[in-house]
C-alpha atoms as a PDB file:
ATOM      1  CA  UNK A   1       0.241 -18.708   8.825  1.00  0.00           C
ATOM      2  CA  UNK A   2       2.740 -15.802   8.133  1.00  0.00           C
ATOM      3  CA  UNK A   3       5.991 -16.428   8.915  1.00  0.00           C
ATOM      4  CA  UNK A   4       8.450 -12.960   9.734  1.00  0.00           C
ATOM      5  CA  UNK A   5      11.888 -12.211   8.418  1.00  0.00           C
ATOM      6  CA  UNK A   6      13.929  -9.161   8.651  1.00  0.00           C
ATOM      7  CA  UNK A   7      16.399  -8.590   5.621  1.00  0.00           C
ATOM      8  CA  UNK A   8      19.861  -8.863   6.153  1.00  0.00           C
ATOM      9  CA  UNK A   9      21.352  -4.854   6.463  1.00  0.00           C
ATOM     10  CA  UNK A  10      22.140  -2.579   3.796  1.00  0.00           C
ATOM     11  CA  UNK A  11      21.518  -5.637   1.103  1.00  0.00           C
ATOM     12  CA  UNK A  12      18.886  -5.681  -1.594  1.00  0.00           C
ATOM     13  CA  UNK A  13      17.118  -9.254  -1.840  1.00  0.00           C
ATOM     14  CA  UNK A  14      14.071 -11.068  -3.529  1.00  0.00           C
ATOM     15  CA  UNK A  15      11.449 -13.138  -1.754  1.00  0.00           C
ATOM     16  CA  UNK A  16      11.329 -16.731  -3.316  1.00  0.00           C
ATOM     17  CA  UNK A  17       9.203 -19.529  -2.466  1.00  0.00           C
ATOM     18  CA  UNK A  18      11.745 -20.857   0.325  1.00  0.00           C
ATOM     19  CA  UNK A  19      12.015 -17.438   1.632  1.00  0.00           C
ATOM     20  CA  UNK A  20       9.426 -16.318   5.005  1.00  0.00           C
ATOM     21  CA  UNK A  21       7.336 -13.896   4.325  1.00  0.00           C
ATOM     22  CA  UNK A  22       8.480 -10.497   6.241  1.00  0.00           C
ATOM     23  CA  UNK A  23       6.235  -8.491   8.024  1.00  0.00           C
ATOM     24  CA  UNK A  24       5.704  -5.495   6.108  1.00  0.00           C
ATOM     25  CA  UNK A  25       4.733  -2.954   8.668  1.00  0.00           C
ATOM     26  CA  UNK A  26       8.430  -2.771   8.861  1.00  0.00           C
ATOM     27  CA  UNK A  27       8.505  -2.104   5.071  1.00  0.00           C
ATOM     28  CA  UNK A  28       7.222   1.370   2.744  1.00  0.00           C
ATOM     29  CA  UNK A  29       7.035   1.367  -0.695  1.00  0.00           C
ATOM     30  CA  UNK A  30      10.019   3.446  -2.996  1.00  0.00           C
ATOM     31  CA  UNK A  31       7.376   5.990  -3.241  1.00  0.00           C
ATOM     32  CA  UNK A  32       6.381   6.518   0.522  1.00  0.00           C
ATOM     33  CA  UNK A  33      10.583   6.723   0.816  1.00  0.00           C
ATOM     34  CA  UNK A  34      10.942   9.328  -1.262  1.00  0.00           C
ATOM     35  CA  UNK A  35       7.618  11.601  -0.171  1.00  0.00           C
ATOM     36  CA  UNK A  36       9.233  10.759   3.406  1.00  0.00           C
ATOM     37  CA  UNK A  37      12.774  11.841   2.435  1.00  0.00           C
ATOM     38  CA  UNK A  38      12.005  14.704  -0.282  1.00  0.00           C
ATOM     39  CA  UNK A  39      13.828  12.559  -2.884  1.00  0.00           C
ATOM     40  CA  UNK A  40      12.705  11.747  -6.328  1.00  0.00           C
ATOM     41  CA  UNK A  41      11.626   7.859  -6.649  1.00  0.00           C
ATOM     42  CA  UNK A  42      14.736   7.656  -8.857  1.00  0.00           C
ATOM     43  CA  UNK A  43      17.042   8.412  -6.369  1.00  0.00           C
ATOM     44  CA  UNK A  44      15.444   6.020  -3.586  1.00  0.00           C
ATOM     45  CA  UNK A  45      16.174   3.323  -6.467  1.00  0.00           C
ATOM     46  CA  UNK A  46      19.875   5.010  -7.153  1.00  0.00           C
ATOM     47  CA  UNK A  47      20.496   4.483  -3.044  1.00  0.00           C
ATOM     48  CA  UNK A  48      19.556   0.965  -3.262  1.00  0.00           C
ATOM     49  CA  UNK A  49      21.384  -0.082  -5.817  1.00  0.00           C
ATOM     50  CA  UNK A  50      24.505   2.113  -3.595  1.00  0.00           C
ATOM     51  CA  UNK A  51      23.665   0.026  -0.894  1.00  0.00           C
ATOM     52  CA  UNK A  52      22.648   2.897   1.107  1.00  0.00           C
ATOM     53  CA  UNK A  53      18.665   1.898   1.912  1.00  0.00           C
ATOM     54  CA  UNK A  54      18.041  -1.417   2.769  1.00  0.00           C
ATOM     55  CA  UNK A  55      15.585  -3.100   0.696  1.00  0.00           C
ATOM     56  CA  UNK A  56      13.557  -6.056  -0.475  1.00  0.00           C
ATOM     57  CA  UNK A  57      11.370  -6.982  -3.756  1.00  0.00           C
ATOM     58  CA  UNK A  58       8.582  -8.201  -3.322  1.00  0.00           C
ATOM     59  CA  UNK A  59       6.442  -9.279  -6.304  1.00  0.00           C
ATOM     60  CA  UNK A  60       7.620  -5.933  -8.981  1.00  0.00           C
ATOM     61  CA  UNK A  61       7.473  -3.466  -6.183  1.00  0.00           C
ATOM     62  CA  UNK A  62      10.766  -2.603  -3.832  1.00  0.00           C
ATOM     63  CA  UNK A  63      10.110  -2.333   0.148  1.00  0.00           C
ATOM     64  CA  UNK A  64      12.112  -0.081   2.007  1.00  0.00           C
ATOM     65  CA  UNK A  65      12.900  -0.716   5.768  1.00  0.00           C
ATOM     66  CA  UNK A  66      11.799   1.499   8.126  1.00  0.00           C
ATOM     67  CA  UNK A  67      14.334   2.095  10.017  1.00  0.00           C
ATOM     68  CA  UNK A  68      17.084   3.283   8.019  1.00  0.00           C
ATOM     69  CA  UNK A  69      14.894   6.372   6.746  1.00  0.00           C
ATOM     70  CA  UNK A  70      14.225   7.538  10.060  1.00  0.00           C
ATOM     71  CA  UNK A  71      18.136   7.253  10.504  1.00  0.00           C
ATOM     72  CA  UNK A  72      19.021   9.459   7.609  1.00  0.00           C
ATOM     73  CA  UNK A  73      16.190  11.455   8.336  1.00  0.00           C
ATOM     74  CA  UNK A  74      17.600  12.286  12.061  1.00  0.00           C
ATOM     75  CA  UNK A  75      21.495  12.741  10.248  1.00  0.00           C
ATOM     76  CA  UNK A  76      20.157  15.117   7.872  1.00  0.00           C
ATOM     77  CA  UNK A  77      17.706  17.441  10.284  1.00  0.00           C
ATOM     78  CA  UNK A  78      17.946  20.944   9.589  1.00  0.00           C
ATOM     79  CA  UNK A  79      20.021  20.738   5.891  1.00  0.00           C
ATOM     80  CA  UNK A  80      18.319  21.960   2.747  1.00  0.00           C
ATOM     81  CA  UNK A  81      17.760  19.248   0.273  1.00  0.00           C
ATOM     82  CA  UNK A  82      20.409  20.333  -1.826  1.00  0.00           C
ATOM     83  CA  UNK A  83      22.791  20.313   1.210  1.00  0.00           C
ATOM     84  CA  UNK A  84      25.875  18.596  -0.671  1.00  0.00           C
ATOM     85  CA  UNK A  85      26.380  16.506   3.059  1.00  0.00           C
ATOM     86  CA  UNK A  86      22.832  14.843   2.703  1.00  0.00           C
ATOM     87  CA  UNK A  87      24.226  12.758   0.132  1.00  0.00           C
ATOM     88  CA  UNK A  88      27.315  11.337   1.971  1.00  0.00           C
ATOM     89  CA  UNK A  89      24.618  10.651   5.059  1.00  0.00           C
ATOM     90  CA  UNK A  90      25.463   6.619   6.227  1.00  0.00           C
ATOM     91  CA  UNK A  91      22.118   5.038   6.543  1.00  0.00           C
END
């Protein structure tokens, strides 16, 4: 039986043994995040840690929600990846 949680927003958490299991369609990996975004994986873990991607760890790998990437993605339409307002986008 698999149980589904959503994490809380913008905070980082770890699955324990008490904690449901979430369902990870909901979830991409740092890497998908960053293809999806045009960011280096280093950055995707530099906006976690800023609380600016929602996240959780499962196992060693970080899960990104979802939904806050298409949200940036829709703020930052149409600016060049060095567009110094991309960074300051609230997810």
């Amino acid at each position: 039986m698999i149980l589904l949680a959503t994490a809380p927003s913008n905070k980082s958490f770890s699955l324990s043994r008490s904690t449901p299991m979430p369902d990870l369609k909901d979830y991409m990996t740092t890497k998908e995040a960053a293809d999806k975004l045009g960011y280096h994986v280093v950055t995707i873990h530099k906006m976690i840690q800023k609380k600016k991607l929602e996240s959780i760890k499962f196992g060693n790998t970080q899960m990104i929600s979802r939904e806050p990437v298409g949200k940036y993605l829709k703020e930052t339409k149409g600016m060049s990846k060095n567009d110094p307002r991309r960074g300051k986008a609230e997810v």
